[in-house]
N, C-alpha and C. Protein backbone atom coordinates (compact mmCIF):
# COMPACT_ATOMS: atom_id res chain seq x y z
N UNK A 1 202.33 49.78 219.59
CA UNK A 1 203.37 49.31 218.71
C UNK A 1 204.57 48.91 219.55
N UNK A 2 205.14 47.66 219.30
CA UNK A 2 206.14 47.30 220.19
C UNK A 2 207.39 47.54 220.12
N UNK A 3 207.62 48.31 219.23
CA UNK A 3 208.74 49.57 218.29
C UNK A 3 208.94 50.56 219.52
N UNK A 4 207.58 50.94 219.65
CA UNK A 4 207.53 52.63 220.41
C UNK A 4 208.05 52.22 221.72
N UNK A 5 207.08 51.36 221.63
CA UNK A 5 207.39 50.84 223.62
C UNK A 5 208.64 50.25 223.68
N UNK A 6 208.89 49.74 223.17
CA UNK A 6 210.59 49.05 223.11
C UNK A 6 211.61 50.39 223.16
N UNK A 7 211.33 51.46 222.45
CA UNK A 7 212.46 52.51 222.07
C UNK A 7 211.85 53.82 223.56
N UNK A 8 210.79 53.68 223.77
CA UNK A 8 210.64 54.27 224.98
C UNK A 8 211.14 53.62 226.00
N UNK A 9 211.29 52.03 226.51
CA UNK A 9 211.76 51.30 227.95
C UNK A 9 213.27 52.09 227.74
N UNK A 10 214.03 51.95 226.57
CA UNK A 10 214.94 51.37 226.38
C UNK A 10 215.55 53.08 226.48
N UNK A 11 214.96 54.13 225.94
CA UNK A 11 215.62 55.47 226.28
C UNK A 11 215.09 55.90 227.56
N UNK A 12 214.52 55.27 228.52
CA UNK A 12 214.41 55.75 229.44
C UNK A 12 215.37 54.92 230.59
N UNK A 13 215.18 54.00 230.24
CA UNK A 13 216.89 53.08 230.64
C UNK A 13 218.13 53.44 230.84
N UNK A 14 218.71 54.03 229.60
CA UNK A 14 219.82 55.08 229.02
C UNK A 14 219.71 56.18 230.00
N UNK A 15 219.09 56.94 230.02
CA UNK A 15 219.07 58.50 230.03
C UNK A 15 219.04 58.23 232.06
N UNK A 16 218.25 57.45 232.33
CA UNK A 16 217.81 57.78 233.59
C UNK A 16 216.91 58.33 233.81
N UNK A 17 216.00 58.41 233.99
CA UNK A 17 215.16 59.87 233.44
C UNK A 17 214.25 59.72 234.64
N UNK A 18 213.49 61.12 235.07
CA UNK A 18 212.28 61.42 235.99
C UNK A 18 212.12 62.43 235.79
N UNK A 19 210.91 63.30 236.03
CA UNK A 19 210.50 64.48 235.42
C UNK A 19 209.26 64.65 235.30
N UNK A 20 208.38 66.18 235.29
CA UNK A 20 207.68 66.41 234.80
C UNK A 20 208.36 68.05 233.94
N UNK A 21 207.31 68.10 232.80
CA UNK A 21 207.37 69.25 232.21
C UNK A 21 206.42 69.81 231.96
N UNK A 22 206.78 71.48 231.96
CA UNK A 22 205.29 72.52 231.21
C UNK A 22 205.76 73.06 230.14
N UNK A 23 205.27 73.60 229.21
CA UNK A 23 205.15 74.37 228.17
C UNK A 23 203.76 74.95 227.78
N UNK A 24 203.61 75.14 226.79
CA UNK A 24 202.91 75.72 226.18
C UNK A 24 201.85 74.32 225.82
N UNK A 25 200.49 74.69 225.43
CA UNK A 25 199.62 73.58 225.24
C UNK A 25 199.15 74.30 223.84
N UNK A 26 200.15 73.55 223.07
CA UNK A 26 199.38 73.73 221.37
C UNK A 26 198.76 72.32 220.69
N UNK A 27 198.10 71.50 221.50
CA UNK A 27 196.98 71.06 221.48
C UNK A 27 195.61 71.36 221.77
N UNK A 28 194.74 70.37 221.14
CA UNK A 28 193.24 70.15 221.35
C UNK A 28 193.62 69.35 222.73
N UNK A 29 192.78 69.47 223.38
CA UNK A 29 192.72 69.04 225.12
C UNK A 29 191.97 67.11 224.02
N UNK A 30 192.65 66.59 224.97
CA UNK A 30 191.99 65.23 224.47
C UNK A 30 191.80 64.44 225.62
N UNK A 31 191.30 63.22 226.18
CA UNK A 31 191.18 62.73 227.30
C UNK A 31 192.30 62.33 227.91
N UNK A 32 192.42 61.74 228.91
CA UNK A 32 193.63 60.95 229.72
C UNK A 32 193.41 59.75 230.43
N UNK A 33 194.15 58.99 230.27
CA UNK A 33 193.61 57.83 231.15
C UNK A 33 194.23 56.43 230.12
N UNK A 34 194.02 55.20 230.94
CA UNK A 34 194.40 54.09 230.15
C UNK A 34 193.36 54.18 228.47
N UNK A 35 194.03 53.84 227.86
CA UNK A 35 193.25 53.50 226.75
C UNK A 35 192.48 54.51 226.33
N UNK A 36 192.21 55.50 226.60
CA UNK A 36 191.15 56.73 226.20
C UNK A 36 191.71 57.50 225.00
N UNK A 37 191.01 58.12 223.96
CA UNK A 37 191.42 59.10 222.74
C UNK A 37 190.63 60.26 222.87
N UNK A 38 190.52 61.21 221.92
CA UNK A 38 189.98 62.05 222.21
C UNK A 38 188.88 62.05 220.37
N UNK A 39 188.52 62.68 220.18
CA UNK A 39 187.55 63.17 219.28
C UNK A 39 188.32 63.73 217.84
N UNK A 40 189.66 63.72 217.97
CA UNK A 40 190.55 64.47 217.08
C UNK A 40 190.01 63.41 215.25
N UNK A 41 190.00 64.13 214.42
CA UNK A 41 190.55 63.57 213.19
C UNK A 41 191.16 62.31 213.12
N UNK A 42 190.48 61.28 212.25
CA UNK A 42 190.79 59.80 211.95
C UNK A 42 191.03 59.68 211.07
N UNK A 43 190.86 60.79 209.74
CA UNK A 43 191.08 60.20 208.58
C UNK A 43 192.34 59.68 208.31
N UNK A 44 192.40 58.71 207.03
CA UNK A 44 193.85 58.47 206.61
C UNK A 44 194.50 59.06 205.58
N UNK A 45 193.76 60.24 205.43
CA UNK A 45 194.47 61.26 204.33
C UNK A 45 194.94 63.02 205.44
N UNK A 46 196.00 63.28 204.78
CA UNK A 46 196.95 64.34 205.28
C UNK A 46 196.66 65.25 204.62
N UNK A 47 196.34 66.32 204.62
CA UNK A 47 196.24 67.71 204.27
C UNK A 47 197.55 68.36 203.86
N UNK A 48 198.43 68.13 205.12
CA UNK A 48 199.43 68.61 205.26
C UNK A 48 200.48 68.56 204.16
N UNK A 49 200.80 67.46 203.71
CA UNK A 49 201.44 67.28 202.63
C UNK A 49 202.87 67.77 203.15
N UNK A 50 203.59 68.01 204.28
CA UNK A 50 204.72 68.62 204.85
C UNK A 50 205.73 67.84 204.19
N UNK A 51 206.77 68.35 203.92
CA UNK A 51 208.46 67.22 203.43
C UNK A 51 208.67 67.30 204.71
N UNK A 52 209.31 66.56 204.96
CA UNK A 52 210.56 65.93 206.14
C UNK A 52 211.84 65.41 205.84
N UNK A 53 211.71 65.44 203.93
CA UNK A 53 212.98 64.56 203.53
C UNK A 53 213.92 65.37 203.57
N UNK A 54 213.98 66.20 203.98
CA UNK A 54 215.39 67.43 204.59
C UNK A 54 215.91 66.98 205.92
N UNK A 55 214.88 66.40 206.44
CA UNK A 55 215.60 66.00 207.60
C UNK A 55 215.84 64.65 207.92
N UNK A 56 215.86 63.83 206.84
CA UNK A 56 216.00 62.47 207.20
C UNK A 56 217.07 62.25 207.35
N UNK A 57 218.17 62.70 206.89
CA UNK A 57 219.65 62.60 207.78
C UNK A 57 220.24 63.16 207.91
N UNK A 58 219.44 64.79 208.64
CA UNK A 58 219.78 65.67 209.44
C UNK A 58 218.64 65.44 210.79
N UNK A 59 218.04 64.87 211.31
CA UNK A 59 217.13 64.97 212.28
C UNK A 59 217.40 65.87 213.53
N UNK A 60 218.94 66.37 213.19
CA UNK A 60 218.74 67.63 214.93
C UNK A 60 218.70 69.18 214.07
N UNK A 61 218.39 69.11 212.45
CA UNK A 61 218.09 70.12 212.22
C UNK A 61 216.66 70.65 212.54
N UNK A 62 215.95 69.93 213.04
CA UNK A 62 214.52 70.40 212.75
C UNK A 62 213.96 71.26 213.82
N UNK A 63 215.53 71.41 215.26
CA UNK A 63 215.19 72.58 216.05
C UNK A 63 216.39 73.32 215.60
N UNK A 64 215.93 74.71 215.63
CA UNK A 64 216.47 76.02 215.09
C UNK A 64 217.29 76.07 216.66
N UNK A 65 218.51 76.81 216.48
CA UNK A 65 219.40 77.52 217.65
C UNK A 65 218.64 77.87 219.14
N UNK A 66 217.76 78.59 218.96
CA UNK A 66 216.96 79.30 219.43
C UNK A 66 215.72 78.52 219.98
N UNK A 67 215.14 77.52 219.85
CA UNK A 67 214.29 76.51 219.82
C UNK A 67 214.95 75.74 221.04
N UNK A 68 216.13 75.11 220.65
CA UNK A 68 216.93 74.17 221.71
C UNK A 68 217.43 75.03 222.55
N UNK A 69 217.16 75.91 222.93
CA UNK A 69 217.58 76.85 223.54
C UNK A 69 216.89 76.73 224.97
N UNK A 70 215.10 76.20 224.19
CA UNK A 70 214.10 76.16 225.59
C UNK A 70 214.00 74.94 225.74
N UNK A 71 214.93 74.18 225.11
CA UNK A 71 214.91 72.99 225.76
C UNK A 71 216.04 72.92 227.79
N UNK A 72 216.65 73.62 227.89
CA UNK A 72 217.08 73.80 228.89
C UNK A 72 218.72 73.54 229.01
N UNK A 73 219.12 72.40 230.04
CA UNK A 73 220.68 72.40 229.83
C UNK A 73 220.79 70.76 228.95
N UNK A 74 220.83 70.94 228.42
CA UNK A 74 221.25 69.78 227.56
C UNK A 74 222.23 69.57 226.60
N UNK A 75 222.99 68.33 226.32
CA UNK A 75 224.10 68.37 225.82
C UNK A 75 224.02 68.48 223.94
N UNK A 76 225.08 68.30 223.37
CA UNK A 76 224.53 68.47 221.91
C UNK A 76 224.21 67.41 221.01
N UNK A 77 223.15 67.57 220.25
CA UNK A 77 222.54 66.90 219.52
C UNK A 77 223.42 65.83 218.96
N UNK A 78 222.93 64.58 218.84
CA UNK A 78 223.65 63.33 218.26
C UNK A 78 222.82 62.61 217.69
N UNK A 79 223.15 62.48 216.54
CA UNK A 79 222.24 61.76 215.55
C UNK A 79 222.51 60.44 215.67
N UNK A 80 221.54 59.37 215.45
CA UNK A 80 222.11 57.61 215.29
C UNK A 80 220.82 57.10 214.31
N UNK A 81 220.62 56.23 214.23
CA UNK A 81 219.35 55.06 213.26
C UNK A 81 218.60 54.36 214.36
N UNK A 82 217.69 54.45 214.67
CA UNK A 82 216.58 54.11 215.56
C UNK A 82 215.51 53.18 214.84
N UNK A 83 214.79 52.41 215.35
CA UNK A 83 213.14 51.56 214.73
C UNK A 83 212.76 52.59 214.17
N UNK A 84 212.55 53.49 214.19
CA UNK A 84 211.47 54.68 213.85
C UNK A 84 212.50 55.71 212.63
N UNK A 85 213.58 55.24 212.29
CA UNK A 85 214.40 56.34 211.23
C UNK A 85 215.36 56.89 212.37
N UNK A 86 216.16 58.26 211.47
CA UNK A 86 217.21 58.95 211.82
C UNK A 86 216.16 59.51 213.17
N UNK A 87 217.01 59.97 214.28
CA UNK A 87 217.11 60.29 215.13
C UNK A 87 217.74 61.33 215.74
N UNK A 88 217.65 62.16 216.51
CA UNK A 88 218.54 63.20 216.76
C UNK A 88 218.18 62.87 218.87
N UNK A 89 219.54 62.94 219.45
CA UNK A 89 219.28 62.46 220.57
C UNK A 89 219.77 64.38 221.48
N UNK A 90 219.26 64.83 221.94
CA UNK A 90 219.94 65.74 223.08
C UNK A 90 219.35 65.40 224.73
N UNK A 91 220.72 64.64 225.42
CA UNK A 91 220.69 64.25 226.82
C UNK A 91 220.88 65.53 227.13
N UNK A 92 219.78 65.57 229.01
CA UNK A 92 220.28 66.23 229.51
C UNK A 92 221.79 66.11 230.18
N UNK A 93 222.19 67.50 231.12
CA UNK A 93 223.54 67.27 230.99
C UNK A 93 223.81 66.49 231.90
N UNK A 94 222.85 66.82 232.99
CA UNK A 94 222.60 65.79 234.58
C UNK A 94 221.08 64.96 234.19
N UNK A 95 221.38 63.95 233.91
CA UNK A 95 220.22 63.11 233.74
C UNK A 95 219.41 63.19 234.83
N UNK A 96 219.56 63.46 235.99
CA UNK A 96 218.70 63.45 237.08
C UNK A 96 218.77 64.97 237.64
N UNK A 97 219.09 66.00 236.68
CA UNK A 97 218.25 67.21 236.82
C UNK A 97 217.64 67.81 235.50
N UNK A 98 218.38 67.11 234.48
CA UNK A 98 217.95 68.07 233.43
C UNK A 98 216.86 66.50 232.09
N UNK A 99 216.07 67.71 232.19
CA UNK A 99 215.19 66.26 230.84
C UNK A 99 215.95 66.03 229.62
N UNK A 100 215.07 64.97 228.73
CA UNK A 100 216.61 64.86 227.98
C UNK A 100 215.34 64.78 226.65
N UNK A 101 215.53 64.81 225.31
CA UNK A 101 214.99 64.40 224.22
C UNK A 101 215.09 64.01 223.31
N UNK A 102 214.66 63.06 222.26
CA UNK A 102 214.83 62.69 221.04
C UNK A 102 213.98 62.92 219.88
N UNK A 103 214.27 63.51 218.89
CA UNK A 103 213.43 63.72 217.74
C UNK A 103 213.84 62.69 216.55
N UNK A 104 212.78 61.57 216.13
CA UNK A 104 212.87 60.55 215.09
C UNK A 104 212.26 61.45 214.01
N UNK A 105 212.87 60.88 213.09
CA UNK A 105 212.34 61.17 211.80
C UNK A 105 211.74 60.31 210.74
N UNK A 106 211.17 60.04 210.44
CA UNK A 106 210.16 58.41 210.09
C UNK A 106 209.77 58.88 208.41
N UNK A 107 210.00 58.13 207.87
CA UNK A 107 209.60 58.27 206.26
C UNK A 107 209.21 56.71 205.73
N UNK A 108 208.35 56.64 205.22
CA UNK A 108 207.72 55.32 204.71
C UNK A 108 207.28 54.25 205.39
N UNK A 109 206.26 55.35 206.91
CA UNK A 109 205.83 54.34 207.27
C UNK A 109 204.64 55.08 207.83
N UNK A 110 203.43 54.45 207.66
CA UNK A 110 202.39 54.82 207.97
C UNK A 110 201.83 55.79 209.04
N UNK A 111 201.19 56.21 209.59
CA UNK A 111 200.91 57.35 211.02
C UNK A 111 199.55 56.27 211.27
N UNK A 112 198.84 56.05 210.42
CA UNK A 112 197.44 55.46 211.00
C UNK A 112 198.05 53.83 211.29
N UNK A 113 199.16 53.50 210.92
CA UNK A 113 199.79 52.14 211.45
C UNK A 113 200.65 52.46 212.48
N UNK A 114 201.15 53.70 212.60
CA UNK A 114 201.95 53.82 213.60
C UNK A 114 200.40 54.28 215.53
N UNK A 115 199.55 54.47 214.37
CA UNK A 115 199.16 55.24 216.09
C UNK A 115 198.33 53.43 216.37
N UNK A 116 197.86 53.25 215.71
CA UNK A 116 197.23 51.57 216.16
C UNK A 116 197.52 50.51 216.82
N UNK A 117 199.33 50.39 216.38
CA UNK A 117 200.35 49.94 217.25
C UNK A 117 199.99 50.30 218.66
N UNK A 118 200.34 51.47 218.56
CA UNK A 118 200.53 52.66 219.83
C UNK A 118 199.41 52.30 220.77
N UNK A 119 198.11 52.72 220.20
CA UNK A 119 197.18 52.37 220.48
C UNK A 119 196.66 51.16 221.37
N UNK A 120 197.05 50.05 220.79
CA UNK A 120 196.95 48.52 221.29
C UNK A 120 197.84 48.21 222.76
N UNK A 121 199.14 48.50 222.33
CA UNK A 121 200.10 48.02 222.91
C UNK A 121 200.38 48.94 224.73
N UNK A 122 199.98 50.32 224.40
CA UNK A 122 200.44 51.13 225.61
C UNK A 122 199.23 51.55 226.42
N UNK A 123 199.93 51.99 227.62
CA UNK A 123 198.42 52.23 228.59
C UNK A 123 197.84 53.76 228.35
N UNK A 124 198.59 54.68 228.31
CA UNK A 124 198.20 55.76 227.56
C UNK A 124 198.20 55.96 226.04
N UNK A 125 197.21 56.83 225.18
CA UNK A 125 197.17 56.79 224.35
C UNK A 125 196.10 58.10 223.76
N UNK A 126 196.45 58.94 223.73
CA UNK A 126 195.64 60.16 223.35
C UNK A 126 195.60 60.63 221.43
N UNK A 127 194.75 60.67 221.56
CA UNK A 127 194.95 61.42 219.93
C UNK A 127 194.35 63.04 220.38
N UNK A 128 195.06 64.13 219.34
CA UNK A 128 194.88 65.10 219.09
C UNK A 128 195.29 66.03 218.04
N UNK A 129 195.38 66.72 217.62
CA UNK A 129 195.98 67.89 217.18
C UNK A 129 196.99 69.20 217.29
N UNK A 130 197.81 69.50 216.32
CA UNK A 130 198.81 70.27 216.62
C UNK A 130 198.83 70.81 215.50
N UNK A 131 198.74 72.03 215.77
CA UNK A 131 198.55 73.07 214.43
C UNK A 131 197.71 72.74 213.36
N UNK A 132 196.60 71.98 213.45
CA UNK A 132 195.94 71.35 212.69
C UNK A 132 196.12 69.95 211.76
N UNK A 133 197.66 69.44 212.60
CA UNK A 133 198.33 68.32 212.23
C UNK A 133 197.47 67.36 212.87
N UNK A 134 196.95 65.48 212.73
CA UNK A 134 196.48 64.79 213.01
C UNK A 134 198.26 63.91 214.12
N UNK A 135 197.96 63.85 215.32
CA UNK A 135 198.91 63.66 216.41
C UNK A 135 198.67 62.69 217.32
N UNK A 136 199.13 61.80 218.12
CA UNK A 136 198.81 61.73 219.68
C UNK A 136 200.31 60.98 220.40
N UNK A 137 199.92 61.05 221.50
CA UNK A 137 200.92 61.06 222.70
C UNK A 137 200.65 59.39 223.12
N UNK A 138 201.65 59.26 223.16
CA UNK A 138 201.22 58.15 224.11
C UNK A 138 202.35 57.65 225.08
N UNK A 139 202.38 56.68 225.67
CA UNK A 139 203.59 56.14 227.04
C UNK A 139 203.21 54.76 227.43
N UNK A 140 203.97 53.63 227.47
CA UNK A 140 204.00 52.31 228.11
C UNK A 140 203.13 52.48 229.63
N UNK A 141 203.10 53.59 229.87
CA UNK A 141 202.77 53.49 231.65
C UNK A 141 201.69 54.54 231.61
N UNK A 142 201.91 55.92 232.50
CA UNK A 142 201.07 56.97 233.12
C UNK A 142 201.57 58.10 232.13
N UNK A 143 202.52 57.98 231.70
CA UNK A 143 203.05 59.70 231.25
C UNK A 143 203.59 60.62 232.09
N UNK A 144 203.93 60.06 232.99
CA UNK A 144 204.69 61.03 234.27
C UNK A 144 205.78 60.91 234.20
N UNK A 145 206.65 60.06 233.74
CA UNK A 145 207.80 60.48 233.29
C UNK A 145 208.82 60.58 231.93
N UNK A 146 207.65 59.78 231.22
CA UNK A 146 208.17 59.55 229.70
C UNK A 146 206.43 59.91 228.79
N UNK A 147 207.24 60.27 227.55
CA UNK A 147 205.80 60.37 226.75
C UNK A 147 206.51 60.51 224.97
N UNK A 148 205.67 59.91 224.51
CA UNK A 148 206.48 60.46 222.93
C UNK A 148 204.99 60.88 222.38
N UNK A 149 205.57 61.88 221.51
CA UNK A 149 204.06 62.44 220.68
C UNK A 149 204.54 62.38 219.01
N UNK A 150 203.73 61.83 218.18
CA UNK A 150 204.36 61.96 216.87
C UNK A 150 203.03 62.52 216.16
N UNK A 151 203.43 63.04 215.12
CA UNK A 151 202.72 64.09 214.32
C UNK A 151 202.81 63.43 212.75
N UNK A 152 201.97 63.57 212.17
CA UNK A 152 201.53 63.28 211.03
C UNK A 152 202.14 64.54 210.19
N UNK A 153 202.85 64.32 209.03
CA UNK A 153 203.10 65.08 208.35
C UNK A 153 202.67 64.92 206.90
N UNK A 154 202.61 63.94 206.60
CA UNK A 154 202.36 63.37 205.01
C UNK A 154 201.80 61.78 205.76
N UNK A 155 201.14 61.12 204.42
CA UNK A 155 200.20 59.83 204.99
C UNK A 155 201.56 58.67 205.18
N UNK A 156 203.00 59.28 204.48
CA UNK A 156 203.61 58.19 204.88
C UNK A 156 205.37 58.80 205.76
N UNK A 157 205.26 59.66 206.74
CA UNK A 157 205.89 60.30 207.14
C UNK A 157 205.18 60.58 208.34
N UNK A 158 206.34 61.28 209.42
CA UNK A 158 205.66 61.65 210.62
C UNK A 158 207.12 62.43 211.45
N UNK A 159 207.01 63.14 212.32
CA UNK A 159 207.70 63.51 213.13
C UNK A 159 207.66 62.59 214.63
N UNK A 160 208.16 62.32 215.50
CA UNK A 160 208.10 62.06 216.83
C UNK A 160 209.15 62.59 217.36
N UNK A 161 208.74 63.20 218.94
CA UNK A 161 209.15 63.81 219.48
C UNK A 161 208.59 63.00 221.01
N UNK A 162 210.32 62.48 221.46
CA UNK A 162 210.17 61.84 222.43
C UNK A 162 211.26 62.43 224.18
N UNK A 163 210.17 62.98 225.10
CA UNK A 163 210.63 63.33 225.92
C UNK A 163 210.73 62.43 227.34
N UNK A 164 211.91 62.67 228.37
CA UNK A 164 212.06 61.62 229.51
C UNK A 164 212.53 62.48 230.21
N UNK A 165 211.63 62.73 231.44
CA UNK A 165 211.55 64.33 232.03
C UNK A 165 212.56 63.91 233.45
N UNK A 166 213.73 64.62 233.72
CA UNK A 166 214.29 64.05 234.89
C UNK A 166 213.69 64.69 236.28
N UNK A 167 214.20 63.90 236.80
CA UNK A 167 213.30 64.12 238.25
C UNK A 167 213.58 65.11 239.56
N UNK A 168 214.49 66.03 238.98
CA UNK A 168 214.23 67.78 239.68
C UNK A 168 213.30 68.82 238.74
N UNK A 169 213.03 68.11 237.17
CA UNK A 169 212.22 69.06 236.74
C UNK A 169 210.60 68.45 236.52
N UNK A 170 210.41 67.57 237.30
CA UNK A 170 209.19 66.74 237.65
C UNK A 170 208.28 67.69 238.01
N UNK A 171 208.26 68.92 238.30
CA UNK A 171 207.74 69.66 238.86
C UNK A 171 207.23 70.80 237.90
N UNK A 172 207.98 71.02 236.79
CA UNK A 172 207.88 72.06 235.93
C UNK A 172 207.93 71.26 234.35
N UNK A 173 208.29 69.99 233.83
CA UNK A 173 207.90 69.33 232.77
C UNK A 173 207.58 68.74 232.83
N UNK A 174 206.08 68.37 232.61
CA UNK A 174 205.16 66.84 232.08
C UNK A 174 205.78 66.31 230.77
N UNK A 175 206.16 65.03 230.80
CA UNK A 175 206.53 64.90 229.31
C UNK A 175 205.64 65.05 228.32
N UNK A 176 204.38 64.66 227.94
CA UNK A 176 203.52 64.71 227.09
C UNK A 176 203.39 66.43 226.49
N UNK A 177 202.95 67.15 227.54
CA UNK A 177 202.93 68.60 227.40
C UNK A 177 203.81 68.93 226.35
N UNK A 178 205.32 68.62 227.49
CA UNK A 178 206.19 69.31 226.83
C UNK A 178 206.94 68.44 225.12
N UNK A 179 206.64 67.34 224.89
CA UNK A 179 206.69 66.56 223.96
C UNK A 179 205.68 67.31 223.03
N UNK A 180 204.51 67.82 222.83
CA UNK A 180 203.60 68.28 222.18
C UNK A 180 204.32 69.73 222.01
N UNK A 181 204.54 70.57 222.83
CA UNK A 181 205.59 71.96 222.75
C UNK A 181 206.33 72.20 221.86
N UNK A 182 207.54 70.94 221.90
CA UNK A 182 208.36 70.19 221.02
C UNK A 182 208.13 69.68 219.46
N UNK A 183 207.19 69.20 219.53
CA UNK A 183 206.72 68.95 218.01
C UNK A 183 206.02 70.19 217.37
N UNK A 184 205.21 70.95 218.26
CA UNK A 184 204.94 72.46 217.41
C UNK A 184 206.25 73.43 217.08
N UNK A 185 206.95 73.36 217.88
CA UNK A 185 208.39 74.29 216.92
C UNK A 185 208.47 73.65 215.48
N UNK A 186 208.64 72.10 215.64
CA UNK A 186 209.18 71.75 214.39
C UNK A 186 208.08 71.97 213.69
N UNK A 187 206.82 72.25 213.64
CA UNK A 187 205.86 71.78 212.51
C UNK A 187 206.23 73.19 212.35
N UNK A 188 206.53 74.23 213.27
CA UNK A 188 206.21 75.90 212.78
C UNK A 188 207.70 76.04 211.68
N UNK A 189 208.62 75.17 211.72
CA UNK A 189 209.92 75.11 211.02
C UNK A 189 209.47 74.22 209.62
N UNK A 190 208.60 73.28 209.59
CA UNK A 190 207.92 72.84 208.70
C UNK A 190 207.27 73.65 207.90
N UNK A 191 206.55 74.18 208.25
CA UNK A 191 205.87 75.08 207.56
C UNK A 191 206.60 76.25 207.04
N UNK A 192 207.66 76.54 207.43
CA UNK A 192 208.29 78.15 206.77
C UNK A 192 207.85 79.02 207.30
């Protein structure tokens, strides 16, 4: 989608960004590589049925105090209107030590149109799962320093969670990883 890739060149532009990150892996392991998916769930129906309309113009509510907490040193949340909906932006404080992230908030627009885009247009492109949410990651390039992962919440809603890992924590955040990390707080805040 030339949305994603456009709003990924373009925050990684901004921010400066290099990085890897770790977290926690609350995914299904899915393949890697140009163009590759994994085995995850295709349907175009949601189980989930999650609201998000609480956060459509609150989007830096959807991490709790405590949540942004493990995001590291980063400055405070700033909301703006993005391709993808409300937005919640937290830069790191040193772009070139600390990673930085954005959480979109997307309402009335497809996930199986949004990952196809995705799909077509970028060289990575994984599908998987997150908490039994239908998900995938993807990046214009390798994923070594940028990655956004968006999550299916309802068939016309979605979360994304877009990380740009700076390049003293290249070592300790993969973006994808930690982009997937990132979207399981919020789905666990989703859920109640």
């Amino acid at each position: 989608m030339t949305a994603l890739l456009t709003v990924a060149l373009t925050f990684g532009a901004l921010v400066g960004c290099t990085g890897n990150t770790t977290g926690g892996t609350p995914t299904t392991p899915a393949s890697t590589g140009t163009g590759q998916t994994s085995s995850a769930p295709t349907s175009s129906d949601s189980s989930s049925g999650l609201d998000i309309s609480k956060y459509a113009t609150k989007p830096c509510d959807t991490l709790k105090p405590d949540q942004l907490a493990t995001l590291g040193s980063v400055r405070e949340g700033a909301t703006s209107t993005g391709e993808l909906g409300q937005k919640c932006t937290w830069r790191g404080q040193d772009v070139t030590k600390n990673t930085s992230y954005i959480v979109h908030v997307s309402e009335g627009m497809k996930f199986d149109d949004q990952a196809a885009g995705s799909k077509q247009k970028n060289n990575l492109f994984e599908e998987k799962t997150i908490d039994g949410l239908r998900a995938y990651s993807t990046d214009g390039t390798d994923g070594a320093m940028y990655c956004l992962t968006t999550v299916e919440s309802s068939k016309t809603s979605s979360i994304t969670v877009q990380v740009s890992s700076a390049a003293a924590e290249r070592g300790t955040k993969k973006p994808c990883p930690e982009a997937e990390r990132v979207a399981q707080l919020i789905i666990t805040n989703l859920k109640g």
